[in-house]
PDB file of N, CA and C in Angstrom:
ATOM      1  N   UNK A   1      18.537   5.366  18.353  1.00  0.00           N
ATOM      2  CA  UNK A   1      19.040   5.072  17.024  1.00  0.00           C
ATOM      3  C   UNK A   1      17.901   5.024  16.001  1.00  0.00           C
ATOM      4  N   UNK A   2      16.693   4.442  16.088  1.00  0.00           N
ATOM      5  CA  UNK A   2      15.989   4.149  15.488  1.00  0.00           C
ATOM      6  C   UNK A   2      15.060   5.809  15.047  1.00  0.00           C
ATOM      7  N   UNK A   3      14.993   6.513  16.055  1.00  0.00           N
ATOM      8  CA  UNK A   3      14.980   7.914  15.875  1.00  0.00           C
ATOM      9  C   UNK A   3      15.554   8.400  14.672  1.00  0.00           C
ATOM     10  N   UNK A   4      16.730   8.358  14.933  1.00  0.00           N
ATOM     11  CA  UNK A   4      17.941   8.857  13.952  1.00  0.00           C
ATOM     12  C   UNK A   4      17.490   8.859  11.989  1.00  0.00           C
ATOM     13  N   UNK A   5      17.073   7.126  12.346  1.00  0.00           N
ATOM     14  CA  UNK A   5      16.627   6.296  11.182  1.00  0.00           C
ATOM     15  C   UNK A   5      15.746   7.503  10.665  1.00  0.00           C
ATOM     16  N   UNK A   6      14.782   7.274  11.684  1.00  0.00           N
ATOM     17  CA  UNK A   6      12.841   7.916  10.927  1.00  0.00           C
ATOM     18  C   UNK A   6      13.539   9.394  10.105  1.00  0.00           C
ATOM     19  N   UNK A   7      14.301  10.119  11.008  1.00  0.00           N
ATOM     20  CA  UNK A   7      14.568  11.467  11.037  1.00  0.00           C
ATOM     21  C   UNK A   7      15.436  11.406   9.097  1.00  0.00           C
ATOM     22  N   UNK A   8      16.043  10.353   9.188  1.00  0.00           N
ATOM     23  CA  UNK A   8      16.775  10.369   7.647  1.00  0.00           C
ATOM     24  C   UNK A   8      15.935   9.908   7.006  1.00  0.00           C
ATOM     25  N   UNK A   9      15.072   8.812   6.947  1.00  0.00           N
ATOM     26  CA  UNK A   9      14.343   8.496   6.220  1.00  0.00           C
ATOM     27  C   UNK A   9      13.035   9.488   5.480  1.00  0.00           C
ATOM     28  N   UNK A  10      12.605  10.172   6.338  1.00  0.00           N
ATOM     29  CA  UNK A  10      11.977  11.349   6.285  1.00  0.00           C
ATOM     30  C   UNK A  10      12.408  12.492   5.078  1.00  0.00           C
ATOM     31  N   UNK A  11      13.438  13.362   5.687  1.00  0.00           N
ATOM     32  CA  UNK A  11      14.625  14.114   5.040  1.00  0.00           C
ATOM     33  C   UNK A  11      14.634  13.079   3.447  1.00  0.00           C
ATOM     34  N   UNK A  12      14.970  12.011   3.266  1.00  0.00           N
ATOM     35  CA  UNK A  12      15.431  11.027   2.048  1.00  0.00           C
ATOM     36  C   UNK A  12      14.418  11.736   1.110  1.00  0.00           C
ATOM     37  N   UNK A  13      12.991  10.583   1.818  1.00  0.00           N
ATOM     38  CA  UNK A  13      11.797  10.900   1.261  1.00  0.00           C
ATOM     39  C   UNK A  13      11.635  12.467   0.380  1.00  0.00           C
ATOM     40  N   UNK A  14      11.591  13.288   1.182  1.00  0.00           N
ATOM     41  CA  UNK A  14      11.018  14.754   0.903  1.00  0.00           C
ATOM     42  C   UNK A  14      12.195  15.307  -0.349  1.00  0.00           C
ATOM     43  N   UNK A  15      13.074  14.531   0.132  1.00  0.00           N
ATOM     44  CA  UNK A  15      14.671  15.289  -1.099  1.00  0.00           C
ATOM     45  C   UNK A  15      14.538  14.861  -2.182  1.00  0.00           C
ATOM     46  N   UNK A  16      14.026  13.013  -2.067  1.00  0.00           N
ATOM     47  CA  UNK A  16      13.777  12.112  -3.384  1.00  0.00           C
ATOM     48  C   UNK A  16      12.437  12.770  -4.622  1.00  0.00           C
ATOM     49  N   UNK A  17      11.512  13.104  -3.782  1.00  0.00           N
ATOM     50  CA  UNK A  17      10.389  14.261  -4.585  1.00  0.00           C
ATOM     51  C   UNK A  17      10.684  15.021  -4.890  1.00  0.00           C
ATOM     52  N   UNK A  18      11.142  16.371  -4.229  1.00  0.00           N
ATOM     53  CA  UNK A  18      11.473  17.080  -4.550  1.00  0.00           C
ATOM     54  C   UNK A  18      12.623  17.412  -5.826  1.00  0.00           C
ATOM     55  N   UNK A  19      13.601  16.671  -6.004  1.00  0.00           N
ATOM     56  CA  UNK A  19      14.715  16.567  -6.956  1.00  0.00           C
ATOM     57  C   UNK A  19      13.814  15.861  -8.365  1.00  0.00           C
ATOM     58  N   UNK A  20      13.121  14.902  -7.758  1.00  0.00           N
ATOM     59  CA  UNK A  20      12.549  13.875  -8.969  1.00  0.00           C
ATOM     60  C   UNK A  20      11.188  14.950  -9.953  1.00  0.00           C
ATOM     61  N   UNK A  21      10.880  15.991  -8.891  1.00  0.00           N
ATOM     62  CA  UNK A  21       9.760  17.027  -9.705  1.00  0.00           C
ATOM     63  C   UNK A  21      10.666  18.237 -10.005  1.00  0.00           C
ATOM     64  N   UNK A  22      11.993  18.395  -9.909  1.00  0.00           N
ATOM     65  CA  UNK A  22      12.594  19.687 -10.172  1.00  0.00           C
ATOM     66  C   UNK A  22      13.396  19.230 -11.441  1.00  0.00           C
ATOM     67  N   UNK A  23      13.514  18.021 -12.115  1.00  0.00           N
ATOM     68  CA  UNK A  23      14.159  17.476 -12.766  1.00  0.00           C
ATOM     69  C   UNK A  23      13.175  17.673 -14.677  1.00  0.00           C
ATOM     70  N   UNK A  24      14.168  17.573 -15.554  1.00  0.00           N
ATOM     71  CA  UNK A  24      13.307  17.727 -16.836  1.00  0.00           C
ATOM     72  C   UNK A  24      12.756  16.660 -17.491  1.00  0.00           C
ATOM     73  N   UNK A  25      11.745  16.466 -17.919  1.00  0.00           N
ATOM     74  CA  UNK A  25      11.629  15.030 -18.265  1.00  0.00           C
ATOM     75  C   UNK A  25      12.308  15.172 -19.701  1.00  0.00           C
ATOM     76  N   UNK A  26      12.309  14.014 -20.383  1.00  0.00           N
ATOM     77  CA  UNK A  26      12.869  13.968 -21.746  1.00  0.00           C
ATOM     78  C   UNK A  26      11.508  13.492 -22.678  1.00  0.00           C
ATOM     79  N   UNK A  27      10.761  13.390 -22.378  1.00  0.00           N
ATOM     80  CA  UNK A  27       9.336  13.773 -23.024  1.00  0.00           C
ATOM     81  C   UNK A  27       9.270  15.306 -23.562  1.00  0.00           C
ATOM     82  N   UNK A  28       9.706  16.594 -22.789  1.00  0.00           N
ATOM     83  CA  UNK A  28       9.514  17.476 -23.086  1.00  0.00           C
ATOM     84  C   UNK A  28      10.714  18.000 -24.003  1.00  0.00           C
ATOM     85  N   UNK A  29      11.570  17.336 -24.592  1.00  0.00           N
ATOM     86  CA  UNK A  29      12.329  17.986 -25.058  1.00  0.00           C
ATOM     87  C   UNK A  29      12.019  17.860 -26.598  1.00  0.00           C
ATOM     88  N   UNK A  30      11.149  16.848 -27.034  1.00  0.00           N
ATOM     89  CA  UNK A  30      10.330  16.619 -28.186  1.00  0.00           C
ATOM     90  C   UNK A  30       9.892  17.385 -28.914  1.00  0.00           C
ATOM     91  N   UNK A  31       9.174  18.502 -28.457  1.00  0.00           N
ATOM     92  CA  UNK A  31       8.626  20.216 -28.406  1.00  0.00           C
ATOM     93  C   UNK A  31       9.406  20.275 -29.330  1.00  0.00           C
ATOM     94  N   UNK A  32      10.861  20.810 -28.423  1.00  0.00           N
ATOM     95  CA  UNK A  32      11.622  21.571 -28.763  1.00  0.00           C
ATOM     96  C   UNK A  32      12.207  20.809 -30.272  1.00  0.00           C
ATOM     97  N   UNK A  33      12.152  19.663 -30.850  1.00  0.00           N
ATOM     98  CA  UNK A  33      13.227  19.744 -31.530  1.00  0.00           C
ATOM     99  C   UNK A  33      11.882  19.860 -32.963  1.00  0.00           C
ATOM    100  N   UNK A  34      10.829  19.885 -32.825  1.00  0.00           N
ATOM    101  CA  UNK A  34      10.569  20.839 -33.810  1.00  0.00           C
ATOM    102  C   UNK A  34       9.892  22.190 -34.327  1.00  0.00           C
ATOM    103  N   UNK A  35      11.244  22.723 -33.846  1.00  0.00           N
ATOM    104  CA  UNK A  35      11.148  24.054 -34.473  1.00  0.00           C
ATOM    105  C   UNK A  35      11.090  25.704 -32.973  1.00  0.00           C
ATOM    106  N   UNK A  36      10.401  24.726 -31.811  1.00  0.00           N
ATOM    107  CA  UNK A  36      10.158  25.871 -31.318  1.00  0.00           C
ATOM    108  C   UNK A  36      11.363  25.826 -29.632  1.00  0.00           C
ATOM    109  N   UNK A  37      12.333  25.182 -30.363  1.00  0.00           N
ATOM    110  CA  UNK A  37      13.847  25.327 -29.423  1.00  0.00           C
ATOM    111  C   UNK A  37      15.231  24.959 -30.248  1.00  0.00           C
ATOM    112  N   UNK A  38      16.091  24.868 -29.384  1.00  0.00           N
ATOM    113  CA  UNK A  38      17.398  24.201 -29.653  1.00  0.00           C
ATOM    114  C   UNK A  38      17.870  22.919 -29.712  1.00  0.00           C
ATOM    115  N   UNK A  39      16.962  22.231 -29.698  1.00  0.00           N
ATOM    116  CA  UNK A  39      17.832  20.953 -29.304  1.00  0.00           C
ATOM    117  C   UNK A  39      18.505  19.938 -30.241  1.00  0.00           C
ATOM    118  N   UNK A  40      19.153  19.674 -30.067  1.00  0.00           N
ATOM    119  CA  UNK A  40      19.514  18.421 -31.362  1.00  0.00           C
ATOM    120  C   UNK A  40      19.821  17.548 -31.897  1.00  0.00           C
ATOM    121  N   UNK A  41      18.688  16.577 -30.684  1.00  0.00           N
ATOM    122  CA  UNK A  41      17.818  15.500 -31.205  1.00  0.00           C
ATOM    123  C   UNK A  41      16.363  15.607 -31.000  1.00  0.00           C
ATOM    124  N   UNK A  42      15.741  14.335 -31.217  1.00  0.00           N
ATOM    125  CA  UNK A  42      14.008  14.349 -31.038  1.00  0.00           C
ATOM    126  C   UNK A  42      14.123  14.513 -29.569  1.00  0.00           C
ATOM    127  N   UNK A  43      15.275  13.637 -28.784  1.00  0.00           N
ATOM    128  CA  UNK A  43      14.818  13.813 -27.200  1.00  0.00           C
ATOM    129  C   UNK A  43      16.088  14.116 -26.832  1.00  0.00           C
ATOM    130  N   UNK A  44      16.568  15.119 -27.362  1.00  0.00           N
ATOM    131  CA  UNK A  44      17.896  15.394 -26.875  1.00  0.00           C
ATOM    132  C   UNK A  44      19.415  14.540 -26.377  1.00  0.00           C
ATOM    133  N   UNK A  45      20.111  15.319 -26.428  1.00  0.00           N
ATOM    134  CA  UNK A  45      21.425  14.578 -25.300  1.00  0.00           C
ATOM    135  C   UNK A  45      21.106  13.897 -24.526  1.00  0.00           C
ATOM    136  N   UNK A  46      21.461  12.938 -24.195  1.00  0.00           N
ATOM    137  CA  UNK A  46      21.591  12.326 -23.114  1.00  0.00           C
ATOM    138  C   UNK A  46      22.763  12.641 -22.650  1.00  0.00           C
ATOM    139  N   UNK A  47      24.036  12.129 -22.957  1.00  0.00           N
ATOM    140  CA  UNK A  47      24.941  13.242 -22.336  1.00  0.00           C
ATOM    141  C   UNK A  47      25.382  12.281 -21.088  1.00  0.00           C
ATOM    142  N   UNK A  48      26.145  12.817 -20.085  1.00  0.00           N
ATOM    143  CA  UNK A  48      26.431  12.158 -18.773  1.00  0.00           C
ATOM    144  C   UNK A  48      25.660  12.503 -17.690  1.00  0.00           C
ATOM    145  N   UNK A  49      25.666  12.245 -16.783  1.00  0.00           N
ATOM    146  CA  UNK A  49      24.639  12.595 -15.497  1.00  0.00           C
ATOM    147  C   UNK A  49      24.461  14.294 -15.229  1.00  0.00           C
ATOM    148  N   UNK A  50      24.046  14.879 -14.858  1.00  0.00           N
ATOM    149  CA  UNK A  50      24.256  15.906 -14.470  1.00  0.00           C
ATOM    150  C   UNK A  50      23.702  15.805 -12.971  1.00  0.00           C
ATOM    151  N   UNK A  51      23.785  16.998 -12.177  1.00  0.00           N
ATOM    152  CA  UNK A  51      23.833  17.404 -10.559  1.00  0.00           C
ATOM    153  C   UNK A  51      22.963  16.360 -10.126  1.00  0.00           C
ATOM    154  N   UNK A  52      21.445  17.130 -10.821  1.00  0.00           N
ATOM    155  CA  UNK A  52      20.152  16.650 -10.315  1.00  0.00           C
ATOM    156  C   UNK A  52      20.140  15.183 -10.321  1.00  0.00           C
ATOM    157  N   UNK A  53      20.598  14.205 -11.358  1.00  0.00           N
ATOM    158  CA  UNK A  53      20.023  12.946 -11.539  1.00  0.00           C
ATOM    159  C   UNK A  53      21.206  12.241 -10.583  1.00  0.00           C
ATOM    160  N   UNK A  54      22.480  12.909 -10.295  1.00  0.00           N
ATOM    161  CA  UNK A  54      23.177  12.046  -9.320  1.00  0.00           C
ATOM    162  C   UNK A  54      22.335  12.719  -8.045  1.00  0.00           C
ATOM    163  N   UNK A  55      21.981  13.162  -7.336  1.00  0.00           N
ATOM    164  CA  UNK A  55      21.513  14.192  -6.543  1.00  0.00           C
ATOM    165  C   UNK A  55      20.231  13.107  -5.676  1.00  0.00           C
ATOM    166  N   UNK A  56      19.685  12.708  -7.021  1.00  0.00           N
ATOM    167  CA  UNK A  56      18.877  11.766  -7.073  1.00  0.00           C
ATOM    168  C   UNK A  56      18.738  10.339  -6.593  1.00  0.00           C
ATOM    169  N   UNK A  57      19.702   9.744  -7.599  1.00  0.00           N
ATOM    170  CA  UNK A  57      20.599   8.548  -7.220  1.00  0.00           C
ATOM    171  C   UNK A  57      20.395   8.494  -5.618  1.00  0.00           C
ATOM    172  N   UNK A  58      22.049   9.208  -5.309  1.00  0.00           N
ATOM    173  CA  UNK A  58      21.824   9.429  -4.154  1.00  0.00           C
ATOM    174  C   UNK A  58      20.698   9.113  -2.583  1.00  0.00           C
ATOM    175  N   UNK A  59      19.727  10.447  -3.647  1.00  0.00           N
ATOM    176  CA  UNK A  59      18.585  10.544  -2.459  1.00  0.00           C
ATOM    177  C   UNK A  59      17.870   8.895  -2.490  1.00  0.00           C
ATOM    178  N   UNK A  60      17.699   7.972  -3.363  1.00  0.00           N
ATOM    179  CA  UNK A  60      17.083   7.485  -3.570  1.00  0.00           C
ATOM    180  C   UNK A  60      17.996   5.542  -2.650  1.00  0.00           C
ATOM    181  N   UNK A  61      19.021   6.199  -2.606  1.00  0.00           N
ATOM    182  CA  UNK A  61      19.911   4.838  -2.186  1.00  0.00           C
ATOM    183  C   UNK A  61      19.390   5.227  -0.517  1.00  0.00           C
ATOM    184  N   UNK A  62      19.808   6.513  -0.024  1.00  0.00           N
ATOM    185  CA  UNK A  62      19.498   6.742   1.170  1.00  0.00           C
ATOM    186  C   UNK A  62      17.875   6.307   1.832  1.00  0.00           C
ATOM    187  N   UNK A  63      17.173   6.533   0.585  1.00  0.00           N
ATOM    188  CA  UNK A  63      15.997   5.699   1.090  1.00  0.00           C
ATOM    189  C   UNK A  63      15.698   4.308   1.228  1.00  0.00           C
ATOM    190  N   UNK A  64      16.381   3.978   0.580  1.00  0.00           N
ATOM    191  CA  UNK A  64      16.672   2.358   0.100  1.00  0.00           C
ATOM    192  C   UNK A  64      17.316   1.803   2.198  1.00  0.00           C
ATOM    193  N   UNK A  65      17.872   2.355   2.142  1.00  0.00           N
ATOM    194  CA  UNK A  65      18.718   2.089   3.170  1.00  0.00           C
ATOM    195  C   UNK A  65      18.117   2.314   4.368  1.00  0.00           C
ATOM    196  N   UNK A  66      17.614   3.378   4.631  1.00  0.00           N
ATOM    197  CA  UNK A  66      16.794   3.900   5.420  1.00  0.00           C
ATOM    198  C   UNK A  66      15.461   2.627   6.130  1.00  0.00           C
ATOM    199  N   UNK A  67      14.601   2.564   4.576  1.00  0.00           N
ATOM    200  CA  UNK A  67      13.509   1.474   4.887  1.00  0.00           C
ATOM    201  C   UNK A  67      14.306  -0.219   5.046  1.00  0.00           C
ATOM    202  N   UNK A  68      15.306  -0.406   5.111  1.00  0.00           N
ATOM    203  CA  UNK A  68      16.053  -1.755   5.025  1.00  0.00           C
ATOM    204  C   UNK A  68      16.207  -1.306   6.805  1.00  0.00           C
ATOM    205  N   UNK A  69      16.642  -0.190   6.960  1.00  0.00           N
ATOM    206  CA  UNK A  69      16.854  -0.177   8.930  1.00  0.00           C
ATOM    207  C   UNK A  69      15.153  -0.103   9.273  1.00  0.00           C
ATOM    208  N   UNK A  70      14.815   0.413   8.587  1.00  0.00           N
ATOM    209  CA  UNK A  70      13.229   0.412   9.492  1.00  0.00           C
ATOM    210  C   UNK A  70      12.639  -0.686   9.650  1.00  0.00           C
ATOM    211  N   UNK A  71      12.813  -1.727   8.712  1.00  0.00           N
ATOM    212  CA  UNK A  71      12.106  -3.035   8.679  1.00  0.00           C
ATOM    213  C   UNK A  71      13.072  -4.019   9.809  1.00  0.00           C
ATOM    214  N   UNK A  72      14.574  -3.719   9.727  1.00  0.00           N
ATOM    215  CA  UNK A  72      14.984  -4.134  11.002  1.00  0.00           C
ATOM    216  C   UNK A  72      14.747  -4.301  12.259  1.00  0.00           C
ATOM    217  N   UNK A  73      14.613  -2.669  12.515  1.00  0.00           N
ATOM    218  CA  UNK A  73      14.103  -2.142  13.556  1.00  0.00           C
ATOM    219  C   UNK A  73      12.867  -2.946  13.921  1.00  0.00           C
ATOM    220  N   UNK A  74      11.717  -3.118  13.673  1.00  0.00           N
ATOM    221  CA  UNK A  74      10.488  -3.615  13.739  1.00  0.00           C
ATOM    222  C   UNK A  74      10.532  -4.397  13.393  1.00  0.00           C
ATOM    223  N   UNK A  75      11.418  -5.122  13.102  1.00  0.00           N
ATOM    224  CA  UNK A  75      11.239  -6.743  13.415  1.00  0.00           C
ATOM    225  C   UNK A  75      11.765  -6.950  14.486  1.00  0.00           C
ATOM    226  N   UNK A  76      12.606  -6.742  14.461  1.00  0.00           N
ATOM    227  CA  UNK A  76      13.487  -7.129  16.469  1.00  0.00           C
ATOM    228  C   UNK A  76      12.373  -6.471  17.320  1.00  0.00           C
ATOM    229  N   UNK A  77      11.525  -5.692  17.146  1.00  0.00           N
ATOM    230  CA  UNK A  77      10.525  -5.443  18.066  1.00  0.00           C
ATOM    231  C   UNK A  77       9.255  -5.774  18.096  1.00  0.00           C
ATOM    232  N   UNK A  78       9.026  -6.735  17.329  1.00  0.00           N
ATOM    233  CA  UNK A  78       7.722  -7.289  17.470  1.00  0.00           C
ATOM    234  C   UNK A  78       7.505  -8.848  18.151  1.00  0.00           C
ATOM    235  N   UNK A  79       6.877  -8.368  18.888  1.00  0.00           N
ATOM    236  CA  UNK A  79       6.263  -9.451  19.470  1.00  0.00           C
ATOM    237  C   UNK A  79       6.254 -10.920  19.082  1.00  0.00           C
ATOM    238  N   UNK A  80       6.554 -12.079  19.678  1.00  0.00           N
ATOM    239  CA  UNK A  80       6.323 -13.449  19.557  1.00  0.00           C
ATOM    240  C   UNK A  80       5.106 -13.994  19.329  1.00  0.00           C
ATOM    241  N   UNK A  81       4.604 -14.864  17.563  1.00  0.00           N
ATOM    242  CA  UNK A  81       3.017 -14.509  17.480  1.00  0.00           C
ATOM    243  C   UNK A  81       2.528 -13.899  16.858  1.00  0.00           C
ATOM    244  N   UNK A  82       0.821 -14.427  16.354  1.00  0.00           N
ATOM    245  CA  UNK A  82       0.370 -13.385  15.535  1.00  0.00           C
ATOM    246  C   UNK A  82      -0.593 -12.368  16.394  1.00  0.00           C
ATOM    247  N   UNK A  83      -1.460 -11.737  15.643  1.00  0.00           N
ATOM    248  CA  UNK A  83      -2.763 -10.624  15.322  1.00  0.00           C
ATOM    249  C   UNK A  83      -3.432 -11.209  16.880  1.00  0.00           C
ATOM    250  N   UNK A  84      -3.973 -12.671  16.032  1.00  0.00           N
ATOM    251  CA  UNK A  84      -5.088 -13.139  16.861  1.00  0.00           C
ATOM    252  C   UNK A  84      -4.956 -14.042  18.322  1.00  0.00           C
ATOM    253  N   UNK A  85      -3.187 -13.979  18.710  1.00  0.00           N
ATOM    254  CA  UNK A  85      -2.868 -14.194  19.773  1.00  0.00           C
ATOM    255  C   UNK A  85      -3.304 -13.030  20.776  1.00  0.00           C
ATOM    256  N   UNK A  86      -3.415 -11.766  20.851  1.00  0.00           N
ATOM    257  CA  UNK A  86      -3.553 -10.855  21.365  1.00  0.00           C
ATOM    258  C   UNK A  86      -5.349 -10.562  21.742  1.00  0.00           C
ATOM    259  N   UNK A  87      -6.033 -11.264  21.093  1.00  0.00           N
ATOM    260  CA  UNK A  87      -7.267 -11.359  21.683  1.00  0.00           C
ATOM    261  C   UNK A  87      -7.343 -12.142  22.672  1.00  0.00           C
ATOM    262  N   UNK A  88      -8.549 -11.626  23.687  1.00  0.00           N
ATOM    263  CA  UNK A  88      -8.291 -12.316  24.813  1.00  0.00           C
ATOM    264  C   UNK A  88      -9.440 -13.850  24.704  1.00  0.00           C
ATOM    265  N   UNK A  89      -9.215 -14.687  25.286  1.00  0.00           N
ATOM    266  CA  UNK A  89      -9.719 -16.280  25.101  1.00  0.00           C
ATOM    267  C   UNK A  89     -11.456 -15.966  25.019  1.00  0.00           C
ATOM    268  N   UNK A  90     -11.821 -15.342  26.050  1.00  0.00           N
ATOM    269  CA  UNK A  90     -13.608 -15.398  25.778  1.00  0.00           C
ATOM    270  C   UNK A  90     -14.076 -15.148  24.319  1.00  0.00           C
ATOM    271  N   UNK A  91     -13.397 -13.512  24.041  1.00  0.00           N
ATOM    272  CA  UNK A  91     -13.770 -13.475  22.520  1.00  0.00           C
ATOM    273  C   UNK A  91     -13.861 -14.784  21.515  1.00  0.00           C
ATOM    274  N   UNK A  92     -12.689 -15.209  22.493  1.00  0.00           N
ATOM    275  CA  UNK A  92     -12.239 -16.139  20.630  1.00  0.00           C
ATOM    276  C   UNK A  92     -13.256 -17.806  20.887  1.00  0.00           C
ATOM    277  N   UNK A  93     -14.147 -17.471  22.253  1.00  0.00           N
ATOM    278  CA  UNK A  93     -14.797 -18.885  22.227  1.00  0.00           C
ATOM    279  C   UNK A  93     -16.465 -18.512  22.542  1.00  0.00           C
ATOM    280  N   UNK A  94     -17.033 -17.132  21.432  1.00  0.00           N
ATOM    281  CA  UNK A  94     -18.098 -16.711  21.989  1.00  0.00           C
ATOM    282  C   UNK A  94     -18.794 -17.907  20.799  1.00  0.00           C
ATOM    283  N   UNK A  95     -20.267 -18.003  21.683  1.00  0.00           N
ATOM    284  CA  UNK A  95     -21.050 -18.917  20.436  1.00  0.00           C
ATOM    285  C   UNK A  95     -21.029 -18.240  19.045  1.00  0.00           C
ATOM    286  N   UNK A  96     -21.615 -19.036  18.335  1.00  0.00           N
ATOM    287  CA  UNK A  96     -22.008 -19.136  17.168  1.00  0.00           C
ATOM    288  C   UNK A  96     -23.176 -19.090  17.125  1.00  0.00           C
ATOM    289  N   UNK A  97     -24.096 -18.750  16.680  1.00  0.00           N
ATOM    290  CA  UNK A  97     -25.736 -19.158  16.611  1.00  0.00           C
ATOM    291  C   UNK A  97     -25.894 -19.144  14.937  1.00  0.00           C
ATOM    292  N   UNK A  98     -26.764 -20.185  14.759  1.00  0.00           N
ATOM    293  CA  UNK A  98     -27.031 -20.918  13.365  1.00  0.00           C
ATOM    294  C   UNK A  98     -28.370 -19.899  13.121  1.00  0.00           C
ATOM    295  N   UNK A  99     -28.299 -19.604  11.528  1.00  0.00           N
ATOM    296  CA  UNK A  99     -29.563 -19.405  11.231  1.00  0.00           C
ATOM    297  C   UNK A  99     -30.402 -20.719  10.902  1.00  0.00           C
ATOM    298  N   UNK A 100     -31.491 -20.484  10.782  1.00  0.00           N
ATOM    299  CA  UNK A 100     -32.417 -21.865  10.780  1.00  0.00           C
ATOM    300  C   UNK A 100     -33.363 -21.565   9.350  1.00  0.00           C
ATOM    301  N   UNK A 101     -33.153 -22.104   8.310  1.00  0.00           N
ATOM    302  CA  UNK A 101     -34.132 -21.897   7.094  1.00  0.00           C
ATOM    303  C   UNK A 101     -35.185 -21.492   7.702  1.00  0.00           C
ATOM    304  N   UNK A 102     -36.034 -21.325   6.895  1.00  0.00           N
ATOM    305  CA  UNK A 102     -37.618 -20.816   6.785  1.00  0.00           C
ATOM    306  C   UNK A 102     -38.173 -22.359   6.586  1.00  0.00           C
ATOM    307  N   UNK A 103     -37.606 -23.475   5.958  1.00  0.00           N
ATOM    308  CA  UNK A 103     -38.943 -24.161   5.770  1.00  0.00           C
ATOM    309  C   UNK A 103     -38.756 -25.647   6.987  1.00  0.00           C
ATOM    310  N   UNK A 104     -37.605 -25.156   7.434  1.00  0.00           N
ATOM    311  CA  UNK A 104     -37.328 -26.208   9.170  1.00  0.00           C
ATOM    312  C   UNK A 104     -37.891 -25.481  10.233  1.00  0.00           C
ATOM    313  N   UNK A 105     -38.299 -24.422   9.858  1.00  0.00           N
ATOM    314  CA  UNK A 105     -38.618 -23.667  11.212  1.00  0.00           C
ATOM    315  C   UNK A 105     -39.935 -24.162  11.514  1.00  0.00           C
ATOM    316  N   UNK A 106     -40.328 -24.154  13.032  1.00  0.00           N
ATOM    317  CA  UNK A 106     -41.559 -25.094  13.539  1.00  0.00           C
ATOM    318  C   UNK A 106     -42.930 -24.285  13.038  1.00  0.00           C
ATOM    319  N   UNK A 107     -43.711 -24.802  12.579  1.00  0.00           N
ATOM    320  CA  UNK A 107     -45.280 -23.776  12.391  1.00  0.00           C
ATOM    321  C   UNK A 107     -45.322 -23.126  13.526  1.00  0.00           C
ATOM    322  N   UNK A 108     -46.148 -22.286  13.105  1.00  0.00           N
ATOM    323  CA  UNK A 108     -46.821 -21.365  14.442  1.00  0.00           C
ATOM    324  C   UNK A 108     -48.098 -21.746  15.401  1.00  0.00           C
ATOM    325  N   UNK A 109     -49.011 -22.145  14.022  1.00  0.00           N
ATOM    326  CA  UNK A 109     -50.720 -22.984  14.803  1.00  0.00           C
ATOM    327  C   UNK A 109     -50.393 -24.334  15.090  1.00  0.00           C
ATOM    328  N   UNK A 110     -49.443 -24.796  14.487  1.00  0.00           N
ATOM    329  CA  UNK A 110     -49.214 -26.205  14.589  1.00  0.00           C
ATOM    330  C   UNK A 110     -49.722 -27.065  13.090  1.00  0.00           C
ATOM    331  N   UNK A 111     -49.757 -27.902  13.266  1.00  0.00           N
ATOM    332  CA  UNK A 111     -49.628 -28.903  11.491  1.00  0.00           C
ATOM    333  C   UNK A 111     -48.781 -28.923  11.193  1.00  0.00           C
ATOM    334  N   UNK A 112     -48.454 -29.053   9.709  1.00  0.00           N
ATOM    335  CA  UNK A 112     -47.468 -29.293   9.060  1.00  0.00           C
ATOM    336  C   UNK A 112     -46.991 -28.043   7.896  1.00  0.00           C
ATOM    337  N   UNK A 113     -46.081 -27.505   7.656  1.00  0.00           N
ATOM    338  CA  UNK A 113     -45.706 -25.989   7.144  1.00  0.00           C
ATOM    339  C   UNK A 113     -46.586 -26.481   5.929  1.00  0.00           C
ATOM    340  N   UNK A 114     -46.596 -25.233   4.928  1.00  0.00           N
ATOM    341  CA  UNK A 114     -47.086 -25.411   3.533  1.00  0.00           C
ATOM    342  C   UNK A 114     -45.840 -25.823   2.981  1.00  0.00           C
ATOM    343  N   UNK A 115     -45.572 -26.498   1.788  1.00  0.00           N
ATOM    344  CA  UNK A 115     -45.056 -26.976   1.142  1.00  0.00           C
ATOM    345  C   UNK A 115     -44.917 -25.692   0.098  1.00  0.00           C
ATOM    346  N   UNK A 116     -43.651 -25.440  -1.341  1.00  0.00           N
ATOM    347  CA  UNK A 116     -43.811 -24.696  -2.148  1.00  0.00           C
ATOM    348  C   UNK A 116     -44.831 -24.484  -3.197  1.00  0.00           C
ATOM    349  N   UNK A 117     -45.509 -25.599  -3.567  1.00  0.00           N
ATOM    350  CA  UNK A 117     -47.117 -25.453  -4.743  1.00  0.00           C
ATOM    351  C   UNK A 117     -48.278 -25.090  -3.937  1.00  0.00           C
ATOM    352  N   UNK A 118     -48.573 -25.585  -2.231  1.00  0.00           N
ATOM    353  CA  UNK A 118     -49.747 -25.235  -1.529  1.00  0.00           C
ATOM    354  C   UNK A 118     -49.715 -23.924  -1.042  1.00  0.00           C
ATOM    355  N   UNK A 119     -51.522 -24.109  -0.919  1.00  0.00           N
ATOM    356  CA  UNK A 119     -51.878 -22.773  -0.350  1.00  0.00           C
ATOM    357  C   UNK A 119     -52.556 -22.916   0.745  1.00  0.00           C
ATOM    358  N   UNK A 120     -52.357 -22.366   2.013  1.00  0.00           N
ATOM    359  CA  UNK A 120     -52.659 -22.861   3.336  1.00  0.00           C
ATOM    360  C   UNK A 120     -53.774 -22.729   3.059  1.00  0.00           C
ATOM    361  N   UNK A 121     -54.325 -23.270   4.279  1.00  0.00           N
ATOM    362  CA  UNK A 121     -56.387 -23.420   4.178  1.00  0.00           C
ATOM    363  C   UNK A 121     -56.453 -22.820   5.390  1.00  0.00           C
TER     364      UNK A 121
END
């Protein structure tokens, strides 16, 4: 079943582009209304739906629907738990090691470190 899903959802997808870039915008009909078309308004008719924009609709509910089963789907199949349950216990209890400033760290000859105003002797 869930097959079925991907296979429409897919098909949705590719129909929803495709219709949505074969479609006219109403930006371009602006051109036309001065002087170098027919139209007659600034952005034309609007008018009632035509093929493409129900066509659209359509494609666009089917996707709707589509990703509402997919998120179904994968939820009933996921696992009990998160991410970091799935690591195994050593990982999740390896040390830590601290860095250690520069001015706690032990001398090298021995004494006492320089301080920030001195200059070793």
């Amino acid at each position: 079943m869930e097959t079925v899903v991907w296979v429409l959802h897919l098909l949705g997808a590719t129909t929803l582009v495709g219709l949505v870039l074969l479609q006219h915008g109403k930006g371009a009909d602006m051109g036309a209304a001065f002087g170098s078309g027919a139209s007659g308004s600034l952005f034309g008719a609007s008018g009632s739906a035509n093929f493409l924009s129900r066509a659209t609709a359509i494609a666009a509910t089917i996707f709707f629907l589509t990703s509402m089963g997919l998120t179904y789907f994968s939820l009933n199949r996921a696992a009990p738990g998160g991410v970091l349950d799935k690591i195994p216990a050593a990982a999740q209890q390896a040390p830590v090691q601290q860095a250690v400033p520069a001015q706690q760290a032990e001398p090298a000859q021995g004494g006492t470190p320089p301080t920030s105003g001195e200059i070793p002797k």
